[in-house]
C-alpha atoms as a PDB file:
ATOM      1  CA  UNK A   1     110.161  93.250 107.090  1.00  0.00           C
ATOM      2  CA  UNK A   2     108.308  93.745 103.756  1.00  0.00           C
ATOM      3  CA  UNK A   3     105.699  95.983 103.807  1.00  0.00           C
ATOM      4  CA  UNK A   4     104.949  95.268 107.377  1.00  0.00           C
ATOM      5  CA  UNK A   5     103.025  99.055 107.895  1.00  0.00           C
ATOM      6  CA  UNK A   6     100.773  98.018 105.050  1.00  0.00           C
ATOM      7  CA  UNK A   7     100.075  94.567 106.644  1.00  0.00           C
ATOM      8  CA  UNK A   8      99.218  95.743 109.678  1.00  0.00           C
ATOM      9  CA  UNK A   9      96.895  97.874 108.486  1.00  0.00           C
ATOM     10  CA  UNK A  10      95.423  95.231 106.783  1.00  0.00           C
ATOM     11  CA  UNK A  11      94.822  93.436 109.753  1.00  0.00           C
ATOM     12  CA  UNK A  12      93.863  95.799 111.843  1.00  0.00           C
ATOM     13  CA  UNK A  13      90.998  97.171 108.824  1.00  0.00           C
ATOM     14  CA  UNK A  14      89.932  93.709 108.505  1.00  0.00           C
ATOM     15  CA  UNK A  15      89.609  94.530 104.698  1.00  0.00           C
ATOM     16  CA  UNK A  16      88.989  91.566 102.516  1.00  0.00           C
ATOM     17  CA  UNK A  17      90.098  92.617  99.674  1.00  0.00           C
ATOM     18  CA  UNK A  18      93.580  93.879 101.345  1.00  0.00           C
ATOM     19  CA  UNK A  19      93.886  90.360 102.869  1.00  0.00           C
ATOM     20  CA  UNK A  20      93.266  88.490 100.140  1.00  0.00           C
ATOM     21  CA  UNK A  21      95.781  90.150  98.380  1.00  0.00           C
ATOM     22  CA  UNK A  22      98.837  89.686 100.556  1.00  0.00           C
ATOM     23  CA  UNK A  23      97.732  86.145 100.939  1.00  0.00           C
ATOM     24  CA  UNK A  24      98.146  85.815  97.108  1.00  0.00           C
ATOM     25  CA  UNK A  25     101.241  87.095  97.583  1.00  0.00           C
ATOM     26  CA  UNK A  26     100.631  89.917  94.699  1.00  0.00           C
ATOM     27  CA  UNK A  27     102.707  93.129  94.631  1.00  0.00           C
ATOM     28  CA  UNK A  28     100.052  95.466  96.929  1.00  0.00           C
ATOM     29  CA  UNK A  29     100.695  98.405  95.280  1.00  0.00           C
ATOM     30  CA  UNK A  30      99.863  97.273  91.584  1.00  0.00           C
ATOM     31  CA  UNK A  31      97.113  95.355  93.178  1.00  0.00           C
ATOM     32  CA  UNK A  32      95.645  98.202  94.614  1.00  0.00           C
ATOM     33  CA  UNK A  33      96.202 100.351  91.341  1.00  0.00           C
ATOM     34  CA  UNK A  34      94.079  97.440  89.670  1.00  0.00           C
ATOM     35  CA  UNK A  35      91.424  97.378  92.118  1.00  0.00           C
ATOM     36  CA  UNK A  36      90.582 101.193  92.260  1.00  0.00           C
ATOM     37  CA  UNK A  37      91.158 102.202  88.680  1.00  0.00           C
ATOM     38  CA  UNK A  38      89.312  99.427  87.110  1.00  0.00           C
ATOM     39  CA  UNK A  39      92.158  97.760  84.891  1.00  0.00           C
ATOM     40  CA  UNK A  40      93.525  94.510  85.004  1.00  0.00           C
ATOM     41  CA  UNK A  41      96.665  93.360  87.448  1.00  0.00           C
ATOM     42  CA  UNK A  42      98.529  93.027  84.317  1.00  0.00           C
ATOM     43  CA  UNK A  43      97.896  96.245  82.783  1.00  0.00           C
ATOM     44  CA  UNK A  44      99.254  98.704  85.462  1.00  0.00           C
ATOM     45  CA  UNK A  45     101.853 100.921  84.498  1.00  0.00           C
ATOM     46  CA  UNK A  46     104.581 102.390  86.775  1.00  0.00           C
ATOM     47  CA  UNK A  47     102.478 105.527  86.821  1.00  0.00           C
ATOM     48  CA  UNK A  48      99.573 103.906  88.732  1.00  0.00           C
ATOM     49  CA  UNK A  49     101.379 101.537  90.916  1.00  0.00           C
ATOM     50  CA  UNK A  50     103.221 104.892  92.105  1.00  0.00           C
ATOM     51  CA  UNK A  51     100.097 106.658  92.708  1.00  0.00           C
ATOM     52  CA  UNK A  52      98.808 103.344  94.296  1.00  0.00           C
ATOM     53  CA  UNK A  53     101.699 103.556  96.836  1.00  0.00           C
ATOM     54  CA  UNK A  54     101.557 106.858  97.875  1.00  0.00           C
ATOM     55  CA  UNK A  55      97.397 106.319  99.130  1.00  0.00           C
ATOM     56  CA  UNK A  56      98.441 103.078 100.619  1.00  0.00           C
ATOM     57  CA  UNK A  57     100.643 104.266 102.607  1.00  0.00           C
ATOM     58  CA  UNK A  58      99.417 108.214 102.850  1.00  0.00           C
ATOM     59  CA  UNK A  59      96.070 107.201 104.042  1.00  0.00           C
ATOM     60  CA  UNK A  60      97.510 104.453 106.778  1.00  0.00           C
ATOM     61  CA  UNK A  61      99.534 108.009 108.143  1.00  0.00           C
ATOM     62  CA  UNK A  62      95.515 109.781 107.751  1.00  0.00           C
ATOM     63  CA  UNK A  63      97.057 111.511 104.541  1.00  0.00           C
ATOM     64  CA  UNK A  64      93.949 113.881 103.485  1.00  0.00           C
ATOM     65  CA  UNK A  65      92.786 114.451  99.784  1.00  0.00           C
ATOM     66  CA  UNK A  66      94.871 117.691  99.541  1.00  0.00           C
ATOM     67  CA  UNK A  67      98.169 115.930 101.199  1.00  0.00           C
ATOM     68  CA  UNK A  68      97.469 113.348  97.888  1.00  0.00           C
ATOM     69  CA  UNK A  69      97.372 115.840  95.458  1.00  0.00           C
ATOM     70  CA  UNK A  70     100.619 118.033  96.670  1.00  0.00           C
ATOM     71  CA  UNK A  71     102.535 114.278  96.741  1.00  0.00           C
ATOM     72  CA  UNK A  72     101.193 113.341  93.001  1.00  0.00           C
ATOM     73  CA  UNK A  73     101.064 116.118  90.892  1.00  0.00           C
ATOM     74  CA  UNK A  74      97.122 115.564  91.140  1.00  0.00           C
ATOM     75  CA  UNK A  75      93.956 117.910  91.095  1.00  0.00           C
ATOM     76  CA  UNK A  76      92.256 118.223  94.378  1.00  0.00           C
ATOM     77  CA  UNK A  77      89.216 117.171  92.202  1.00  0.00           C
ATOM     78  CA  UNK A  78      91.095 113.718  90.676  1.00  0.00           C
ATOM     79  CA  UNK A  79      92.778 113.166  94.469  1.00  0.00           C
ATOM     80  CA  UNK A  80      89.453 113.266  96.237  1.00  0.00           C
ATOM     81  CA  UNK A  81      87.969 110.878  93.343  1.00  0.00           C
ATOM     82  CA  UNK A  82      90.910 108.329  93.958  1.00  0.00           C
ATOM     83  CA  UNK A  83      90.278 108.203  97.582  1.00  0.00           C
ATOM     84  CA  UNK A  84      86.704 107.912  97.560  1.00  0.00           C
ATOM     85  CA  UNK A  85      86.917 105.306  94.832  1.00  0.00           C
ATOM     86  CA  UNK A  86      89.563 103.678  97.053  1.00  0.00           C
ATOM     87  CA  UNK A  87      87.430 103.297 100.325  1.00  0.00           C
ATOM     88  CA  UNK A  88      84.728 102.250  97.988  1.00  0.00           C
ATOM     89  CA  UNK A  89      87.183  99.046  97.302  1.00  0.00           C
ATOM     90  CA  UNK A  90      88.800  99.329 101.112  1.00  0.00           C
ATOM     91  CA  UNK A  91      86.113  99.658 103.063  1.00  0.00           C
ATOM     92  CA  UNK A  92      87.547  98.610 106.270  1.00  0.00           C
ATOM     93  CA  UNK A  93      90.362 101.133 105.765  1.00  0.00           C
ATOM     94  CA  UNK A  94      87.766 103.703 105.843  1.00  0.00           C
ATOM     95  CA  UNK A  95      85.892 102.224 108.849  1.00  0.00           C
ATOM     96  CA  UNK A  96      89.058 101.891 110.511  1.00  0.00           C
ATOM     97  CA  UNK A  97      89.992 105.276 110.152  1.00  0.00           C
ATOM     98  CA  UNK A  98      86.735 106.637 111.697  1.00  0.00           C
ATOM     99  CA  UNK A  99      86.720 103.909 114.382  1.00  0.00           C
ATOM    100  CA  UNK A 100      89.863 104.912 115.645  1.00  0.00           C
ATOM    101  CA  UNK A 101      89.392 108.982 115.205  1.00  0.00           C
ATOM    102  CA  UNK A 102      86.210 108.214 117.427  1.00  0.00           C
ATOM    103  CA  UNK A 103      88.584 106.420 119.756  1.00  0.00           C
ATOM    104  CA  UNK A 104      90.923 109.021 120.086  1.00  0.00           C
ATOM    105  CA  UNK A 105      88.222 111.594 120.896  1.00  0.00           C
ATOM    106  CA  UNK A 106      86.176 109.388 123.123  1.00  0.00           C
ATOM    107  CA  UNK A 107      88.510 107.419 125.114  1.00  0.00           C
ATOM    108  CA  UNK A 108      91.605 110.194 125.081  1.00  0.00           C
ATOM    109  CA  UNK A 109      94.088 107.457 123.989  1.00  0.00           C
ATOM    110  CA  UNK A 110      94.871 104.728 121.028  1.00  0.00           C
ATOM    111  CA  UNK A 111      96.475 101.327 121.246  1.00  0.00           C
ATOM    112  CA  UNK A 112      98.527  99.139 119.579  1.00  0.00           C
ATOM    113  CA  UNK A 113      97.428  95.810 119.346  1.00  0.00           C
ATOM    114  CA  UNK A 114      99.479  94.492 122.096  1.00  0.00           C
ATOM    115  CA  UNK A 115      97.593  97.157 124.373  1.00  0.00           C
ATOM    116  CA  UNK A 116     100.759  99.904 124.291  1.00  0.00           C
ATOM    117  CA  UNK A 117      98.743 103.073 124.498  1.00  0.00           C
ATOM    118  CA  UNK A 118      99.616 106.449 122.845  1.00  0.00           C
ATOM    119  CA  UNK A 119      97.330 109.146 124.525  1.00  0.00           C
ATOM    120  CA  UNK A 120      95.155 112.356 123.056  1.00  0.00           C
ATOM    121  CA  UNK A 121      94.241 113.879 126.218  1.00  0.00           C
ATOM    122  CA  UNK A 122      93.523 117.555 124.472  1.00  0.00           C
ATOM    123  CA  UNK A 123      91.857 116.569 121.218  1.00  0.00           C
ATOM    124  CA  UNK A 124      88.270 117.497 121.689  1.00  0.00           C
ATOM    125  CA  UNK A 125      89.678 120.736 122.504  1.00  0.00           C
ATOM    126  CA  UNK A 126      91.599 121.180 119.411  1.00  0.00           C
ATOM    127  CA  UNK A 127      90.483 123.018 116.373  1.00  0.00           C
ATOM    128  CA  UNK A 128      92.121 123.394 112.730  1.00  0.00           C
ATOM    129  CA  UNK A 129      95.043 122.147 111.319  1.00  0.00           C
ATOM    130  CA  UNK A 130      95.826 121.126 115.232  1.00  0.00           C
ATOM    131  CA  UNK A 131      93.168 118.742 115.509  1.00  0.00           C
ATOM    132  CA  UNK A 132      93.763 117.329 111.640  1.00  0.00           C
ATOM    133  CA  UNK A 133      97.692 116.722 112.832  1.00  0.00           C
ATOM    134  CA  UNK A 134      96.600 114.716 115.840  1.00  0.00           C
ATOM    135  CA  UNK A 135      93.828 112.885 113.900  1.00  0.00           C
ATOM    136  CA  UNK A 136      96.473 111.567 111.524  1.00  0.00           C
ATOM    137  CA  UNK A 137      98.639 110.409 114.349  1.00  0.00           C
ATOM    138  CA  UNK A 138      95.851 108.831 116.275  1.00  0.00           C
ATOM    139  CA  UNK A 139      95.212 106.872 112.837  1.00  0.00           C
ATOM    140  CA  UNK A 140      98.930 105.680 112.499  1.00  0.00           C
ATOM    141  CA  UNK A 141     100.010 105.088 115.793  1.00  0.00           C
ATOM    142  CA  UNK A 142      98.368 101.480 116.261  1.00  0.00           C
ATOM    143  CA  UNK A 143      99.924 101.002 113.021  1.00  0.00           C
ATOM    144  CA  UNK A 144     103.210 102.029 113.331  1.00  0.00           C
ATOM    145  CA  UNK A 145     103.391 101.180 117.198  1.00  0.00           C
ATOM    146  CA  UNK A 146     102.246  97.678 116.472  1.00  0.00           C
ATOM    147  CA  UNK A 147     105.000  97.523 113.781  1.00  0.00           C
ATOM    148  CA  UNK A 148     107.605  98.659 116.582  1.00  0.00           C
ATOM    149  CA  UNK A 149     106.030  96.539 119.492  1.00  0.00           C
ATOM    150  CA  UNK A 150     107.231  93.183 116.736  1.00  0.00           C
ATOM    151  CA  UNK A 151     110.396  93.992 115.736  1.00  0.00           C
ATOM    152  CA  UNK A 152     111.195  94.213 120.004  1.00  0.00           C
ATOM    153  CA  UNK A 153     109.775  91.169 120.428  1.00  0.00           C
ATOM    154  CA  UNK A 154     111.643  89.376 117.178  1.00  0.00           C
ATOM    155  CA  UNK A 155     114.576  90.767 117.915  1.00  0.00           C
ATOM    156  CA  UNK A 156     114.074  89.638 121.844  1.00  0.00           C
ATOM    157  CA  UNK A 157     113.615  85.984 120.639  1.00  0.00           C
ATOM    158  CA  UNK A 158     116.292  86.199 117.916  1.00  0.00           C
ATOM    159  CA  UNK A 159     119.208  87.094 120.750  1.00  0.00           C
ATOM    160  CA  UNK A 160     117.787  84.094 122.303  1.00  0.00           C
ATOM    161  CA  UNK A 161     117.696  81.413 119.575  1.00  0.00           C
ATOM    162  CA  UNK A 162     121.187  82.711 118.107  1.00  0.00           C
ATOM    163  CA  UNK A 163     122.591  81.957 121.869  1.00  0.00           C
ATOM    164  CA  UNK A 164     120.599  78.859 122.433  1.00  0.00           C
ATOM    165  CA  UNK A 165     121.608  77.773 119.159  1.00  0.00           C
ATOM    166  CA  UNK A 166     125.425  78.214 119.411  1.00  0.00           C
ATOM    167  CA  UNK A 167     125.875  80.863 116.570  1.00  0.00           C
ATOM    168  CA  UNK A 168     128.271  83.644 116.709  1.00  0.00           C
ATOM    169  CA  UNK A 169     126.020  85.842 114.661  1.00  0.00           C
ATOM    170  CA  UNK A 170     125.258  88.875 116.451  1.00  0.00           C
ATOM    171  CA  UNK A 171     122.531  91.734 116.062  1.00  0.00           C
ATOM    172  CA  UNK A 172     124.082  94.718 115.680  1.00  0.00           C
ATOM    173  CA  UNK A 173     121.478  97.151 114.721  1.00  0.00           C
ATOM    174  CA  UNK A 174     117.744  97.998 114.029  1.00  0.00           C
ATOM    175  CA  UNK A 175     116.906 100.457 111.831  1.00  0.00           C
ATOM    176  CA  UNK A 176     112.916 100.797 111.967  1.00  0.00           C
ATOM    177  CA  UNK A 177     111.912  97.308 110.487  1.00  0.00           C
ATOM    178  CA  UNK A 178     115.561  96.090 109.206  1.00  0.00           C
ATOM    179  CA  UNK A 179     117.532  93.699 111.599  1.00  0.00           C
ATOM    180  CA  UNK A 180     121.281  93.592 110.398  1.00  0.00           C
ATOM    181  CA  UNK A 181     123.497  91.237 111.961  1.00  0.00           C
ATOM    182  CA  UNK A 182     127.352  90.876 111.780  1.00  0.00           C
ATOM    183  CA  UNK A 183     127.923  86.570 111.347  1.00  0.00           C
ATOM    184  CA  UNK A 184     130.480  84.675 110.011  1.00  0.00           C
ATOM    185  CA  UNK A 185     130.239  83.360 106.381  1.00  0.00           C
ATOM    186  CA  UNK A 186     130.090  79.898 107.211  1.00  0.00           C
ATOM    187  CA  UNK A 187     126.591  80.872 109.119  1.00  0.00           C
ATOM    188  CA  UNK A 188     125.199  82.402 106.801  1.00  0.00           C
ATOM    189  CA  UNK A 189     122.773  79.974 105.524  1.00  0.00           C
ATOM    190  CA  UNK A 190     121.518  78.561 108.956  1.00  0.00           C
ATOM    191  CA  UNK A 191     121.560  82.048 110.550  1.00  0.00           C
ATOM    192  CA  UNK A 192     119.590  83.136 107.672  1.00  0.00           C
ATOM    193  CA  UNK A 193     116.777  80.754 107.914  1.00  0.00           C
ATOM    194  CA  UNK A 194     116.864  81.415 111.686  1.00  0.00           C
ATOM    195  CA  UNK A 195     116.342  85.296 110.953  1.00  0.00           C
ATOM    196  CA  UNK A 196     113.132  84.437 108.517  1.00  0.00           C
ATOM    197  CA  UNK A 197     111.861  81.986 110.876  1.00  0.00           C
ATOM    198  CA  UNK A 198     111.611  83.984 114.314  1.00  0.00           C
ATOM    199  CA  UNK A 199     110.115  87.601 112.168  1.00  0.00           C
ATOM    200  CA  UNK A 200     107.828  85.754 110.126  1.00  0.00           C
ATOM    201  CA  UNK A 201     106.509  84.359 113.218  1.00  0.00           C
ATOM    202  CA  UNK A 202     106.492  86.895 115.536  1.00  0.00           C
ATOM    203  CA  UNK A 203     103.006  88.063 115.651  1.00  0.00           C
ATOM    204  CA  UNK A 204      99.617  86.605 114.173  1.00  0.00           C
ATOM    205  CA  UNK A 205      98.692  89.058 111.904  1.00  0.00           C
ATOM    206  CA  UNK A 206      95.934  88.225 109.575  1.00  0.00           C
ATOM    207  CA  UNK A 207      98.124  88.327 106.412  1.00  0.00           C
ATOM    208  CA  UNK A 208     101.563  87.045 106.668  1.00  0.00           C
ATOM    209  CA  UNK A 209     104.294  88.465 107.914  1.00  0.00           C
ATOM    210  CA  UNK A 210     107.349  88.358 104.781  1.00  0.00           C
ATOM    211  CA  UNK A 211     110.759  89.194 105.504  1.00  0.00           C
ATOM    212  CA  UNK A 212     113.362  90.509 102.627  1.00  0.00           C
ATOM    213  CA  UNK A 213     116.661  88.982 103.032  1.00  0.00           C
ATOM    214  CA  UNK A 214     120.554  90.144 102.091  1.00  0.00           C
ATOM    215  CA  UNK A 215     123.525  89.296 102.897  1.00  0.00           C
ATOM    216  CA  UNK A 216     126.838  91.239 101.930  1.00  0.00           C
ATOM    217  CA  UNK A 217     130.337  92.298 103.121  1.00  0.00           C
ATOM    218  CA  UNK A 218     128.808  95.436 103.854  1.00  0.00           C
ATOM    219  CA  UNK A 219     125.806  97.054 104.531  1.00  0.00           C
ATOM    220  CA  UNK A 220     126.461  99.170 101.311  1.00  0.00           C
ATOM    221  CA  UNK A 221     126.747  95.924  98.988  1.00  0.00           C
ATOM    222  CA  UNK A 222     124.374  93.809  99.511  1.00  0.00           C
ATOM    223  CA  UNK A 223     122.394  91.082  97.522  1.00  0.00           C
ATOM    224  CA  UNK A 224     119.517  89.281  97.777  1.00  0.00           C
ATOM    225  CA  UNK A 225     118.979  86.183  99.358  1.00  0.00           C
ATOM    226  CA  UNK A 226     116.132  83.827  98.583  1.00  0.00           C
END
């Protein structure tokens, strides 16, 4: 998956301006570089887009001001300006991060958005850098559970499409969001289009759902497929 993490956040924030740009299909790091520091898309440098990725996906793992500036050579001062400039673009993200902190603390649990729960019995009792650490994973979890929860079901309906269908592709492995299957050349193509159709489609998000393909004779040289 491309970026899946970053779509499900949008989703679950309900951000316009995240949406809107992952329907344009634009590259959501220079996007977001655009968007908080005021330039045009055209006019980012590698500089911000790197600085754009690291709060994109920092802040969907509750990444604090200080955790910003130790990752980018930043001030405290210039990190805590980014972000706040940043939710001031994002809102949602920012809303969503509070709703589901408040979640955590009220309802002793967070879910992923097919209802898989991950539970914070202890939090109101936890002070400090204890009750910061469980915060942040009470902010990713629906993310990066609901990432998880699709890949199981993709790869669930992509056994049973490949056997339905005849091939004699076979999964072999997941790593995270990657699928890598072992198939014969002559498959390739069909088996291909098969493994874009069933993840794109896996789960209506609010954005869509892209897969990167590649195809190789090993998993060490591969190339792009488009």
């Amino acid at each position: 998956y491309s970026q899946i993490e970053l779509r499900i956040m949008a989703h679950v924030a309900d951000d316009p301006g995240l949406q809107a740009a992952f329907r344009r299909g634009e590259d959501i790091h220079a996007s977001t570089a655009a968007a908080v520091l005021g330039v045009a898309l055209e006019e980012v440098t590698p500089a911000m887009r790197r600085l754009a990725k690291s709060v994109n996906f920092g802040l969907s793992y509750g990444q604090t001001a200080y955790g910003l500036a130790q990752t980018t050579g930043l001030s405290q001062e210039e990190a805590e300006a980014f972000i706040r400039t940043y939710f001031e673009r994002f809102p949602g993200v920012k809303a969503y991060i509070e709703r589901t902190k408040r979640q955590a603390l009220e309802q002793g649990y967070v879910e992923t958005l097919l209802g898989r729960r991950r539970y914070f019995p202890n939090l109101a009792n936890l002070r400090g850098p204890a009750r910061g650490r469980a915060e942040r994973e009470a902010i990713n979890a629906p993310i990066q559970g609901t990432a998880a929860d699709i890949i199981k079901i993709a790869m669930v309906r992509l056994h049973r499409r490949l056997q339905e269908q005849g091939f004699r592709a076979r999964m072999i492995l997941q790593v995270h969001d990657e699928l890598i299957l072992e198939t014969p050349e002559e498959e390739v193509p069909a088996v291909a289009s098969l493994v874009r159709e069933v993840m794109e489609s896996a789960f209506p998000l609010k954005v869509p759902l892209k897969v990167d393909l590649k195809v190789g004779e090993n998993w060490e040289e591969m190339e792009e497929m488009a």
